[in-house]
PDB file of N, CA and C in Angstrom:
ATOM      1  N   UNK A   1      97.867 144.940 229.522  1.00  0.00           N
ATOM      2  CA  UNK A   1      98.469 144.247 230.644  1.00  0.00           C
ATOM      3  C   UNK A   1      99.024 145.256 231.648  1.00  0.00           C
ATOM      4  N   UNK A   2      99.337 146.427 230.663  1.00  0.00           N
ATOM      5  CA  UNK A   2     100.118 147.417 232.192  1.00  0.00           C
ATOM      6  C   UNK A   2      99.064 148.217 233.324  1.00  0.00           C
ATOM      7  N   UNK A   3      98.121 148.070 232.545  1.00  0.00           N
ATOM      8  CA  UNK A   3      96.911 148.940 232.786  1.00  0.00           C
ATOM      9  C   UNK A   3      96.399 148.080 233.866  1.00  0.00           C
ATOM     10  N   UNK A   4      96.360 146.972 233.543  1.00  0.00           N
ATOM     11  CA  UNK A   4      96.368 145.920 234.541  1.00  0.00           C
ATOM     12  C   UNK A   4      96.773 145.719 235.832  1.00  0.00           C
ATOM     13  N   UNK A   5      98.023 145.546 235.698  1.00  0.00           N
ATOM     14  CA  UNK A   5      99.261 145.347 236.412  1.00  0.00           C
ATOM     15  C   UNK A   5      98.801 146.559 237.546  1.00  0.00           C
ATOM     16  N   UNK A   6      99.136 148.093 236.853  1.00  0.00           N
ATOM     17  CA  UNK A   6      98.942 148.884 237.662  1.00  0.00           C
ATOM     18  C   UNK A   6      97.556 149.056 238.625  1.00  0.00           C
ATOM     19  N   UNK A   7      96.239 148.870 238.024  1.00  0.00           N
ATOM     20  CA  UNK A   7      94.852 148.749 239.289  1.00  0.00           C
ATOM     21  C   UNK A   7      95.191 148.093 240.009  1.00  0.00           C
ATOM     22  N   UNK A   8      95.967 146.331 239.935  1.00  0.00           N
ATOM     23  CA  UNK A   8      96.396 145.320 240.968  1.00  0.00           C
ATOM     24  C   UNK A   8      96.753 146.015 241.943  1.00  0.00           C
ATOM     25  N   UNK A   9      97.881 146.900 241.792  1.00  0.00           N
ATOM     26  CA  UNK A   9      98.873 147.456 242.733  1.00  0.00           C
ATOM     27  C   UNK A   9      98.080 148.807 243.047  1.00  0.00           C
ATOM     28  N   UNK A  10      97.729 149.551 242.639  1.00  0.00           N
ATOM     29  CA  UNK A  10      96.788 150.797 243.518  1.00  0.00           C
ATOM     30  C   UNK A  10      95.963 150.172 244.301  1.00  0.00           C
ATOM     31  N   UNK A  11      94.813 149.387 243.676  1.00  0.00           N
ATOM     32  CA  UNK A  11      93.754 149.002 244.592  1.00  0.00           C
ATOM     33  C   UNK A  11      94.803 147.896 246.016  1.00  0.00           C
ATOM     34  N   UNK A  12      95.408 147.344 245.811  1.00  0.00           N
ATOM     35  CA  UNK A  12      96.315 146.688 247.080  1.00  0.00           C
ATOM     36  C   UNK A  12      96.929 147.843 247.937  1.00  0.00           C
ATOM     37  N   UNK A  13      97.285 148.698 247.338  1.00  0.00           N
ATOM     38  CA  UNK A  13      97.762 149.835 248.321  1.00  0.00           C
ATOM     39  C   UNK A  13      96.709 150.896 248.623  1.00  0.00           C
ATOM     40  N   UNK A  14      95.430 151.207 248.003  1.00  0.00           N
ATOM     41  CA  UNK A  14      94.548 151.483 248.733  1.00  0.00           C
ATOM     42  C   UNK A  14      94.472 151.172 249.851  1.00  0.00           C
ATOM     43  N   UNK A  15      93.807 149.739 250.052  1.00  0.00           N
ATOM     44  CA  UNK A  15      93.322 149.164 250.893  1.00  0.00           C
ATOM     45  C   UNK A  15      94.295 149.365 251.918  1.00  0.00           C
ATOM     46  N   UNK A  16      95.448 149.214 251.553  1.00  0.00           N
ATOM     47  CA  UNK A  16      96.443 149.699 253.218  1.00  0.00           C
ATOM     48  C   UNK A  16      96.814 150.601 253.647  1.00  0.00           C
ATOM     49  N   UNK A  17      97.161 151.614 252.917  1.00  0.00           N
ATOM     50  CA  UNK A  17      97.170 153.058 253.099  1.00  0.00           C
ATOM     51  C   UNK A  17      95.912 153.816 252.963  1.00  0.00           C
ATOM     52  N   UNK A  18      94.957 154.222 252.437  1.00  0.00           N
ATOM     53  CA  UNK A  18      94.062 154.868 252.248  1.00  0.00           C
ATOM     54  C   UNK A  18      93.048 155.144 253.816  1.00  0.00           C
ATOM     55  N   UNK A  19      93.291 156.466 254.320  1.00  0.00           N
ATOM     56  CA  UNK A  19      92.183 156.258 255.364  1.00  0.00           C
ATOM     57  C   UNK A  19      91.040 156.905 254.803  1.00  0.00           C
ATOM     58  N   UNK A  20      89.971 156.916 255.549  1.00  0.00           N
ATOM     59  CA  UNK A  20      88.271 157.163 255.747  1.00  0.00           C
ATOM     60  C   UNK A  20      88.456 159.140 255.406  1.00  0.00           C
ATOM     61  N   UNK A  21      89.632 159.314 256.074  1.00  0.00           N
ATOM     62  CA  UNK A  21      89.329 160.915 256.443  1.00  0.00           C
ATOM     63  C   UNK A  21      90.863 161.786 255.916  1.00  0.00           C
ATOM     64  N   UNK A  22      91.444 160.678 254.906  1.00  0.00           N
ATOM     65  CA  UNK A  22      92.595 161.276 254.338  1.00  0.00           C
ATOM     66  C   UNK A  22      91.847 161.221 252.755  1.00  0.00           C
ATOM     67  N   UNK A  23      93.654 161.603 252.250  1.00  0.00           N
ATOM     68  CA  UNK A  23      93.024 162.050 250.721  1.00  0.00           C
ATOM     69  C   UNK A  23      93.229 160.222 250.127  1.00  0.00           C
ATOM     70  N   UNK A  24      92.294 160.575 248.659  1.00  0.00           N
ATOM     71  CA  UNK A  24      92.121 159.323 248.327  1.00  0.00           C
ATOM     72  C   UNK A  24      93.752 158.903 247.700  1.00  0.00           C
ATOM     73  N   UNK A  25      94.154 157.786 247.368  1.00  0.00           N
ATOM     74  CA  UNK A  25      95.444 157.193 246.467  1.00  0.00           C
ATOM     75  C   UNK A  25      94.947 157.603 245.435  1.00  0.00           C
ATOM     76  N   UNK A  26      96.057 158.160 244.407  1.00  0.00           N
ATOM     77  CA  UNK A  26      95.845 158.149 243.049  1.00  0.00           C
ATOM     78  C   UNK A  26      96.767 157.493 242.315  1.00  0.00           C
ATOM     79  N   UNK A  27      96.318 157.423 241.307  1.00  0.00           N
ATOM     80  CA  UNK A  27      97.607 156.574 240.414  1.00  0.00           C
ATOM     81  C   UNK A  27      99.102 157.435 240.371  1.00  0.00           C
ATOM     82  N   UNK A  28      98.638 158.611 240.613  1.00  0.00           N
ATOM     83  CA  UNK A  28     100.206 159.759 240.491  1.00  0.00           C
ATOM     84  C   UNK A  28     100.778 160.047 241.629  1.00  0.00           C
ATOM     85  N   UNK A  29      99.848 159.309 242.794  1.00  0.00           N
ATOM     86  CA  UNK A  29     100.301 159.670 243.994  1.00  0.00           C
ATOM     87  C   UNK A  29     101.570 159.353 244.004  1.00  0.00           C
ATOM     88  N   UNK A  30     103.076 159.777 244.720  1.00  0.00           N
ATOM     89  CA  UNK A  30     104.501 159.295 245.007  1.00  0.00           C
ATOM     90  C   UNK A  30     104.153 157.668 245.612  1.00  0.00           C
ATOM     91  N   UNK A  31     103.528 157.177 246.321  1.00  0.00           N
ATOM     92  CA  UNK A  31     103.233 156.074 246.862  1.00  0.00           C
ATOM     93  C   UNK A  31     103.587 155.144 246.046  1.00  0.00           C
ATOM     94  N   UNK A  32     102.984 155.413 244.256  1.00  0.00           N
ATOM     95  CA  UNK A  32     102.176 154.291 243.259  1.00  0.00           C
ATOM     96  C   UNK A  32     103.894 154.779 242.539  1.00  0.00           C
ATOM     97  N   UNK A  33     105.259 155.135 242.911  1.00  0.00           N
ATOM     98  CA  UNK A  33     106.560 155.729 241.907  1.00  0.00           C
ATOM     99  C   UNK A  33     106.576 154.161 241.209  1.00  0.00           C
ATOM    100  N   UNK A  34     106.784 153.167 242.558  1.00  0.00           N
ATOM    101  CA  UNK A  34     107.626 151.530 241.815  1.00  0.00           C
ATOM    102  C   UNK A  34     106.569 150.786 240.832  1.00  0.00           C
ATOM    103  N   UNK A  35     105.166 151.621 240.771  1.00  0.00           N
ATOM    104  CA  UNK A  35     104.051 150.430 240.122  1.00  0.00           C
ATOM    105  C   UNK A  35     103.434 151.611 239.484  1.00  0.00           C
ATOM    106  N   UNK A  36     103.770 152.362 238.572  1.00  0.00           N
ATOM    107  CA  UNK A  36     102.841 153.196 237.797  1.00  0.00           C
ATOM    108  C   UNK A  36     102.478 151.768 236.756  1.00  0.00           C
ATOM    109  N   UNK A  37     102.058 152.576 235.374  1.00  0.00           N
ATOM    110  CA  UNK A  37     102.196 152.112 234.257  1.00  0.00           C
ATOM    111  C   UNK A  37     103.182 151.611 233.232  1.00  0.00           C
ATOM    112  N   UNK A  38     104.219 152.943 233.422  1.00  0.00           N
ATOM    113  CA  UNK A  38     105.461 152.777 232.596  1.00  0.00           C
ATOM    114  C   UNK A  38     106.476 151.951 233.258  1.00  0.00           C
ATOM    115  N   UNK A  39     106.011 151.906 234.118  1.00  0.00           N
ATOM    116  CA  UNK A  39     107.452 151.179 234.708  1.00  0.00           C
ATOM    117  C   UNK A  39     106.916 149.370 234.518  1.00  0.00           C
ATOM    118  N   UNK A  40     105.135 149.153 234.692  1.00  0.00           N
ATOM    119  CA  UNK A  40     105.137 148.084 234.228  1.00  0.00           C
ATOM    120  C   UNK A  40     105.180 147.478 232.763  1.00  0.00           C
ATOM    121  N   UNK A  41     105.214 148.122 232.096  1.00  0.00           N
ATOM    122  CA  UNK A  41     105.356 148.424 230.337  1.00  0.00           C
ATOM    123  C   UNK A  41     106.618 147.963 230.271  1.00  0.00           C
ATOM    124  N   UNK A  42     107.570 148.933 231.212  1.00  0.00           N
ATOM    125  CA  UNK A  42     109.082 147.924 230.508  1.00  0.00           C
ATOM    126  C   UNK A  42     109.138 146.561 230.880  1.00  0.00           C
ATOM    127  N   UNK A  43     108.785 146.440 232.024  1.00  0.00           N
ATOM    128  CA  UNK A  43     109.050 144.864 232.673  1.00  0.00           C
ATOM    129  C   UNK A  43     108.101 144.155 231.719  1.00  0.00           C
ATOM    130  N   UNK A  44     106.995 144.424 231.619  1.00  0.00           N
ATOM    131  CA  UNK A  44     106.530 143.977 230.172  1.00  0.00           C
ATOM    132  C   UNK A  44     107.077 143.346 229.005  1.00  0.00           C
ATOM    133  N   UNK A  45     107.826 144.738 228.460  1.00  0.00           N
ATOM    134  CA  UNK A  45     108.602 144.766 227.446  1.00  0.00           C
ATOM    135  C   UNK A  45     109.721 143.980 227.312  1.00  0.00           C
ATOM    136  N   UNK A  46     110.097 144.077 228.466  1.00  0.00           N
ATOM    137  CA  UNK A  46     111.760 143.182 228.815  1.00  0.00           C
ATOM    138  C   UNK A  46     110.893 141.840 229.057  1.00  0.00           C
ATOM    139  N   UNK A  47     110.028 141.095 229.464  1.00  0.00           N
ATOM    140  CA  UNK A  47     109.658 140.019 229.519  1.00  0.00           C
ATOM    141  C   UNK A  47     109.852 139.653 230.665  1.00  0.00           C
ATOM    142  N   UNK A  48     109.874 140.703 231.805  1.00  0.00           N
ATOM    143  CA  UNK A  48     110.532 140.267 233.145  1.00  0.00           C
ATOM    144  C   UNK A  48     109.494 139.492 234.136  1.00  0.00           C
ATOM    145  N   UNK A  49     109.078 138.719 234.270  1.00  0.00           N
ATOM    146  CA  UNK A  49     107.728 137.583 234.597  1.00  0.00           C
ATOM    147  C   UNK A  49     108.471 137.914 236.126  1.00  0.00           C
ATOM    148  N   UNK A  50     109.832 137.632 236.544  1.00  0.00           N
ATOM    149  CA  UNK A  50     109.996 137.630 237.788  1.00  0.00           C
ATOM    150  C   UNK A  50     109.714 138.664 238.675  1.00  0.00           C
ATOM    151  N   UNK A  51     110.148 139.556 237.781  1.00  0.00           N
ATOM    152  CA  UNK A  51     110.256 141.309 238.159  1.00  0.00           C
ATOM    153  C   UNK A  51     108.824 141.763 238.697  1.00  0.00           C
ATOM    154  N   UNK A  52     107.835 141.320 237.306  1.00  0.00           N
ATOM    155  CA  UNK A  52     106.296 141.590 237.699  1.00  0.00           C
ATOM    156  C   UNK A  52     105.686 140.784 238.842  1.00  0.00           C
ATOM    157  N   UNK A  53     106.032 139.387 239.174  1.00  0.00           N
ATOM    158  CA  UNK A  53     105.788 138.983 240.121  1.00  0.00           C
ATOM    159  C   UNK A  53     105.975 139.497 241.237  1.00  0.00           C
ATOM    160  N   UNK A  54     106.888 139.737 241.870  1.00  0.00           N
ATOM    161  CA  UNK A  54     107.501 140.466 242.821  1.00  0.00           C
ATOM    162  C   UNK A  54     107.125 141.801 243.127  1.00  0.00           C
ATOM    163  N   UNK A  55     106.797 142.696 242.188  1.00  0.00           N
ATOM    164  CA  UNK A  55     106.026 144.154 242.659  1.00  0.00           C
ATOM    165  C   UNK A  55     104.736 143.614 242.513  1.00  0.00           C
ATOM    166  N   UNK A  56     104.100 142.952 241.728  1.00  0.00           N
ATOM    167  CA  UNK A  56     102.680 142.936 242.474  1.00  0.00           C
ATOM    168  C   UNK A  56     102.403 142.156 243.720  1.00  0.00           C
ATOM    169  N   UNK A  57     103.526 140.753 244.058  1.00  0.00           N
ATOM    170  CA  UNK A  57     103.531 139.868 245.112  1.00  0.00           C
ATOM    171  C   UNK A  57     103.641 141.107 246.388  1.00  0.00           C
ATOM    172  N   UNK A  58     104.404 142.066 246.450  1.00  0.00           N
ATOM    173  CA  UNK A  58     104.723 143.017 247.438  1.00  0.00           C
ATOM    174  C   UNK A  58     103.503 143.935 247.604  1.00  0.00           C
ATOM    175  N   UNK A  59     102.473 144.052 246.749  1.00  0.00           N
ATOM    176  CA  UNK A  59     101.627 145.510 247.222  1.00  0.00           C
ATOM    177  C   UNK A  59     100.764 144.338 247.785  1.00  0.00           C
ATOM    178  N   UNK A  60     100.407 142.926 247.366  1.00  0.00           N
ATOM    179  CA  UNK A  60      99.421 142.147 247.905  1.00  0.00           C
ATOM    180  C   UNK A  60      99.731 141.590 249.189  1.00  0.00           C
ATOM    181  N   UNK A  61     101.095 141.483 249.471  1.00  0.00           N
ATOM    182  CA  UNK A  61     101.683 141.387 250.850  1.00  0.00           C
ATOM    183  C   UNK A  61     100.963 142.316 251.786  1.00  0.00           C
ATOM    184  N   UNK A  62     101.643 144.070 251.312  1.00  0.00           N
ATOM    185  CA  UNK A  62     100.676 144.636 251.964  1.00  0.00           C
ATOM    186  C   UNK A  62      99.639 145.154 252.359  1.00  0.00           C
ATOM    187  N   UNK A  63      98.583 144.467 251.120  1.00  0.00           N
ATOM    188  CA  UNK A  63      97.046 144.511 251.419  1.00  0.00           C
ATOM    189  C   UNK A  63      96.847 143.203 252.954  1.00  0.00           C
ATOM    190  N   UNK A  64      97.709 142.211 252.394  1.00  0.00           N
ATOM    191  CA  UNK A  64      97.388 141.120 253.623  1.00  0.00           C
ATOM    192  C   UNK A  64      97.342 141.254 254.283  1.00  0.00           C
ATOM    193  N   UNK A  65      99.113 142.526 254.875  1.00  0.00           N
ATOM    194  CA  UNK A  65      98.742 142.491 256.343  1.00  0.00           C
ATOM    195  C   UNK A  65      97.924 143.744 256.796  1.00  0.00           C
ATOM    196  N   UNK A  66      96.963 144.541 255.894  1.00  0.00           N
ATOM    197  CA  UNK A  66      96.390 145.321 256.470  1.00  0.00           C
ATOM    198  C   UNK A  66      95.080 145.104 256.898  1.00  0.00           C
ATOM    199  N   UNK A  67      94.546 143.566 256.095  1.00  0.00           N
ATOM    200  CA  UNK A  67      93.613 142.699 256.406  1.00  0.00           C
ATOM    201  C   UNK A  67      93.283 141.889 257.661  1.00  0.00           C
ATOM    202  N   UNK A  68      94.846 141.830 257.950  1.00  0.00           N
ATOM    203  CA  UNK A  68      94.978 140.815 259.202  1.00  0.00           C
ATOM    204  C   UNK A  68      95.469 139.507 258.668  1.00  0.00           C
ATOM    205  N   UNK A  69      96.002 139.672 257.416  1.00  0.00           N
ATOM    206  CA  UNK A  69      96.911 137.995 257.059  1.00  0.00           C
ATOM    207  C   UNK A  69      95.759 137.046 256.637  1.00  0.00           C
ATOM    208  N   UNK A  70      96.358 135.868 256.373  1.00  0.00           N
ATOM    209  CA  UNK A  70      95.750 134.862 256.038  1.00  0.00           C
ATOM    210  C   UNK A  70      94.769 134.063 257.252  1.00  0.00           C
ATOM    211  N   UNK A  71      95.018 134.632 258.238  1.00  0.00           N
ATOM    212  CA  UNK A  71      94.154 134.234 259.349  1.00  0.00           C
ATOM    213  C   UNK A  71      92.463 134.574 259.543  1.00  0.00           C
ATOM    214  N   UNK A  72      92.302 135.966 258.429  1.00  0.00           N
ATOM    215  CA  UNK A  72      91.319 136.341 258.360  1.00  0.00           C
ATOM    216  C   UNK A  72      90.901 135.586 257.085  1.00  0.00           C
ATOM    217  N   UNK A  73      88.943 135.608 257.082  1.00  0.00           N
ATOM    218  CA  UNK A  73      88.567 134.864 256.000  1.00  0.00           C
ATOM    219  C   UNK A  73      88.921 136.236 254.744  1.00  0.00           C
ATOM    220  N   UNK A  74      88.747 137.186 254.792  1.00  0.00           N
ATOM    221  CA  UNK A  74      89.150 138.017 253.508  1.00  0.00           C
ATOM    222  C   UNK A  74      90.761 137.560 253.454  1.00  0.00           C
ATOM    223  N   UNK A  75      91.553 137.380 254.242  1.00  0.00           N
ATOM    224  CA  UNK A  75      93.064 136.967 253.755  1.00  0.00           C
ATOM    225  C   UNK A  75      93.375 135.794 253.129  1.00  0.00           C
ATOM    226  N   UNK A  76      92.341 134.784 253.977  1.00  0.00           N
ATOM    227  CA  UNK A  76      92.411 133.389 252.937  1.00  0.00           C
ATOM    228  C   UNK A  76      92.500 133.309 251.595  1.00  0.00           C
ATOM    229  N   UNK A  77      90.908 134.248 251.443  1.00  0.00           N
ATOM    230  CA  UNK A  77      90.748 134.363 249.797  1.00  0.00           C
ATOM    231  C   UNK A  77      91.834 134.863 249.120  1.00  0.00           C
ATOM    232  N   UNK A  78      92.478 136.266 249.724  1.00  0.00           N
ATOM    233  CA  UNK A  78      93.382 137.191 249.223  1.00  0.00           C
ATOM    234  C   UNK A  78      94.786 136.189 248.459  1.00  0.00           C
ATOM    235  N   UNK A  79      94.837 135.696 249.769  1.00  0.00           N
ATOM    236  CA  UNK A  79      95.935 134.881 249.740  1.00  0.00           C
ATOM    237  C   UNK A  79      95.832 133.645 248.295  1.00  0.00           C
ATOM    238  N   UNK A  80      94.648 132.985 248.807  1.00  0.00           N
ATOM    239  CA  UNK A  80      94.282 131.561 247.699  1.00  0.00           C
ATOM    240  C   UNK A  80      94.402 132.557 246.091  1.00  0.00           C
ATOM    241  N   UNK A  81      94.324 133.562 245.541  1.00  0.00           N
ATOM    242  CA  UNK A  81      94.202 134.622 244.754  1.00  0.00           C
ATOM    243  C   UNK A  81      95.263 135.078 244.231  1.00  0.00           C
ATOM    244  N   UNK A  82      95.958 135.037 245.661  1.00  0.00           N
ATOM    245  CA  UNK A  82      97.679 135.627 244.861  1.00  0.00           C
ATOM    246  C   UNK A  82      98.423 134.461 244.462  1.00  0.00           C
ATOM    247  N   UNK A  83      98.217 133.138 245.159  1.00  0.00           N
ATOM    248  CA  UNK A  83      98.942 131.830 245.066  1.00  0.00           C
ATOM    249  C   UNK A  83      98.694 132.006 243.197  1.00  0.00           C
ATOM    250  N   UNK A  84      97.338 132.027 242.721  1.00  0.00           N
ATOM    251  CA  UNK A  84      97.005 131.798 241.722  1.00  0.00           C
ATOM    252  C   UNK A  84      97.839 132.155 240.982  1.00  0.00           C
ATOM    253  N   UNK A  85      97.985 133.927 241.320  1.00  0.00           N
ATOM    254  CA  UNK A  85      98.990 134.853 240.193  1.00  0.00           C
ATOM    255  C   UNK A  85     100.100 134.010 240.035  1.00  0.00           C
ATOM    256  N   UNK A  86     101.383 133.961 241.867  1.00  0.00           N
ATOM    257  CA  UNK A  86     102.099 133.403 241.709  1.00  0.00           C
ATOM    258  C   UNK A  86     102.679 132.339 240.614  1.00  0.00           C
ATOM    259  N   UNK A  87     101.800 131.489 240.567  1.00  0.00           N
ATOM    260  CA  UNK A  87     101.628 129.896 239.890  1.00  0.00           C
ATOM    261  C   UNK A  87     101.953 130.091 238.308  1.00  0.00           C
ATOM    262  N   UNK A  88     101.775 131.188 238.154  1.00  0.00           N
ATOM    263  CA  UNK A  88     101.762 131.537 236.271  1.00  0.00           C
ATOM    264  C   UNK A  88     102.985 131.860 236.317  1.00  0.00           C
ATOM    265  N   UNK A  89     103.316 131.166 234.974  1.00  0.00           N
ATOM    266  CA  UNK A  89     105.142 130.984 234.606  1.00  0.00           C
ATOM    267  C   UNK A  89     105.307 132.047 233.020  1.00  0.00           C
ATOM    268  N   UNK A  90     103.837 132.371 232.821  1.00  0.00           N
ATOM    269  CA  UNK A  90     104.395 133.344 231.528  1.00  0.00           C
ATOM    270  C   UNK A  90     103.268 134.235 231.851  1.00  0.00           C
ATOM    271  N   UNK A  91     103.610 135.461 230.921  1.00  0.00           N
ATOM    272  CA  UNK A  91     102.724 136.446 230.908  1.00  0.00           C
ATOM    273  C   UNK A  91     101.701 136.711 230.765  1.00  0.00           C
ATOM    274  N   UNK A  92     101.319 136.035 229.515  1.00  0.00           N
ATOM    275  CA  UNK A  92      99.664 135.015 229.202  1.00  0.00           C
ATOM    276  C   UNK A  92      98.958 134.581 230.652  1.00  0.00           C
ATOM    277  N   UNK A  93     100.118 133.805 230.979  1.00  0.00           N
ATOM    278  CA  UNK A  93      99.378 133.298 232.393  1.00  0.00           C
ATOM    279  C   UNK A  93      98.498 134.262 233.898  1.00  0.00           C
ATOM    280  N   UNK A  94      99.594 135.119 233.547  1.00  0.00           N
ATOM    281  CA  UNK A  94      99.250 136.139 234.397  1.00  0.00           C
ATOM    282  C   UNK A  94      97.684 136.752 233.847  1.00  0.00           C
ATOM    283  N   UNK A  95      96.968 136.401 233.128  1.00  0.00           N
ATOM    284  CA  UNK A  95      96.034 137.734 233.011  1.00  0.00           C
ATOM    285  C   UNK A  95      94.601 137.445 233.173  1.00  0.00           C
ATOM    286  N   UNK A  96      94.544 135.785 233.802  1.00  0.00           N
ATOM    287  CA  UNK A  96      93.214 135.610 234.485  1.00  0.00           C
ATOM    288  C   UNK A  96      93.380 135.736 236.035  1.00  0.00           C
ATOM    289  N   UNK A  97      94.358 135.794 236.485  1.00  0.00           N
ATOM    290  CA  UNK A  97      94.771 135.367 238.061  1.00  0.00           C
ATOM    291  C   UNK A  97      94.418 137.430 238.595  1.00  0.00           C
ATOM    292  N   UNK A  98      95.481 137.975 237.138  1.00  0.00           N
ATOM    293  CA  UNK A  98      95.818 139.782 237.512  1.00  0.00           C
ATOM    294  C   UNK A  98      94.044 140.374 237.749  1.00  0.00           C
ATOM    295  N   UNK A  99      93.140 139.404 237.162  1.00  0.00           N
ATOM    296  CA  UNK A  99      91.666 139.970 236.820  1.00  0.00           C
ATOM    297  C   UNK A  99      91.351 139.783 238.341  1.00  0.00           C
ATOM    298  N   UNK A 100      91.230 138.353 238.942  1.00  0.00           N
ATOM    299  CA  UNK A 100      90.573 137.839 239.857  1.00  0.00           C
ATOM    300  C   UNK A 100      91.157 138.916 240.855  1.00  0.00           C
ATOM    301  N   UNK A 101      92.658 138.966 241.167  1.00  0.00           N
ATOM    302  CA  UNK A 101      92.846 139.675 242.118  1.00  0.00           C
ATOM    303  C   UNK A 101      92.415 141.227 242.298  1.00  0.00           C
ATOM    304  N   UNK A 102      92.424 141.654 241.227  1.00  0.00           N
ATOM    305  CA  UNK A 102      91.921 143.488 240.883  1.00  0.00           C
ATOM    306  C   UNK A 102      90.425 143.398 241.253  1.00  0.00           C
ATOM    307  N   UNK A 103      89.327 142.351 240.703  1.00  0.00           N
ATOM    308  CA  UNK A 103      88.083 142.173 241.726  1.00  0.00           C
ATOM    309  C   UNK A 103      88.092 142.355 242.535  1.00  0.00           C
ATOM    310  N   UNK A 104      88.613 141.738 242.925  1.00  0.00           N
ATOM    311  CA  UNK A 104      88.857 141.152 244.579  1.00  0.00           C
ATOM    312  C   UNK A 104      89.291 142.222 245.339  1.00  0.00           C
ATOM    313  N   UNK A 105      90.084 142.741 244.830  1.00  0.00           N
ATOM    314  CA  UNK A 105      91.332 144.076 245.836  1.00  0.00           C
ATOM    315  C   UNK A 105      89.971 145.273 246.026  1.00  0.00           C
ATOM    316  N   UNK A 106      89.350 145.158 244.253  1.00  0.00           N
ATOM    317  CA  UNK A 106      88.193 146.364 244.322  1.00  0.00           C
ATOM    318  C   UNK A 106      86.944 145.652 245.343  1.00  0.00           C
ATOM    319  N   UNK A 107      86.526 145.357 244.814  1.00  0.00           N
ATOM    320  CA  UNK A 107      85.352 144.582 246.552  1.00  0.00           C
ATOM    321  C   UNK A 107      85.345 144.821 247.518  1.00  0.00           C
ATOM    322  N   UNK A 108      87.025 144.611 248.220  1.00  0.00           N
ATOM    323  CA  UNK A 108      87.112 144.394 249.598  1.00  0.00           C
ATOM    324  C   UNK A 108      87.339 145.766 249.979  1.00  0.00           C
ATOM    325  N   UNK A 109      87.550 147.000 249.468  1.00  0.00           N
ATOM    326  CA  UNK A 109      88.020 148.142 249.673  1.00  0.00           C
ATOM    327  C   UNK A 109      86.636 148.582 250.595  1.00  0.00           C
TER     328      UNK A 109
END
């Protein structure tokens, strides 16, 4: 699940930070400090469903607006995608919605 958690949030901050003619994001980059692995492991661990919501709801925020929002047809989807994550009330829940969106984030890159 952390392993998870964390592609969600790189590939979302790819897509908004990453230029054509800069260096690529890495998972160790300072960028990825609030969404490595370990840090999603504890929220994990602690059972924090809200906590995880909220850092991945925030890197998909700013894939949106680097898309152009929900106004664009890639934001619709983005968007209809994160509603999904949102919607899950346990952790279990989270791990068909965390798939669709990590597709998705990887695709559109």
């Amino acid at each position: 699940m952390e392993l998870l958690l964390e592609t969600v949030a790189l590939f979302a901050l790819k897509l908004a930070y990453e230029t054509e003619d800069g260096s690529p994001i890495l998972r160790d980059d300072p960028i990825m400090s609030d969404y490595e692995r370990e840090v999603f492991g504890l929220l994990v661990r602690r059972g924090d469903v809200e906590g995880i919501r909220g850092r991945v709801m925030h890197c998909v925020g700013v894939a949106l607006e680097a898309i152009g929002g929900v106004d664009t047809p890639l934001g619709r989807e983005l968007d209809r995608l994160a509603a999904g994550f949102s919607d899950a009330r346990t952790m279990v829940e989270f791990e068909a919605p965390l798939v669709a969106l990590k597709d998705y984030l990887k695709d559109i890159q």
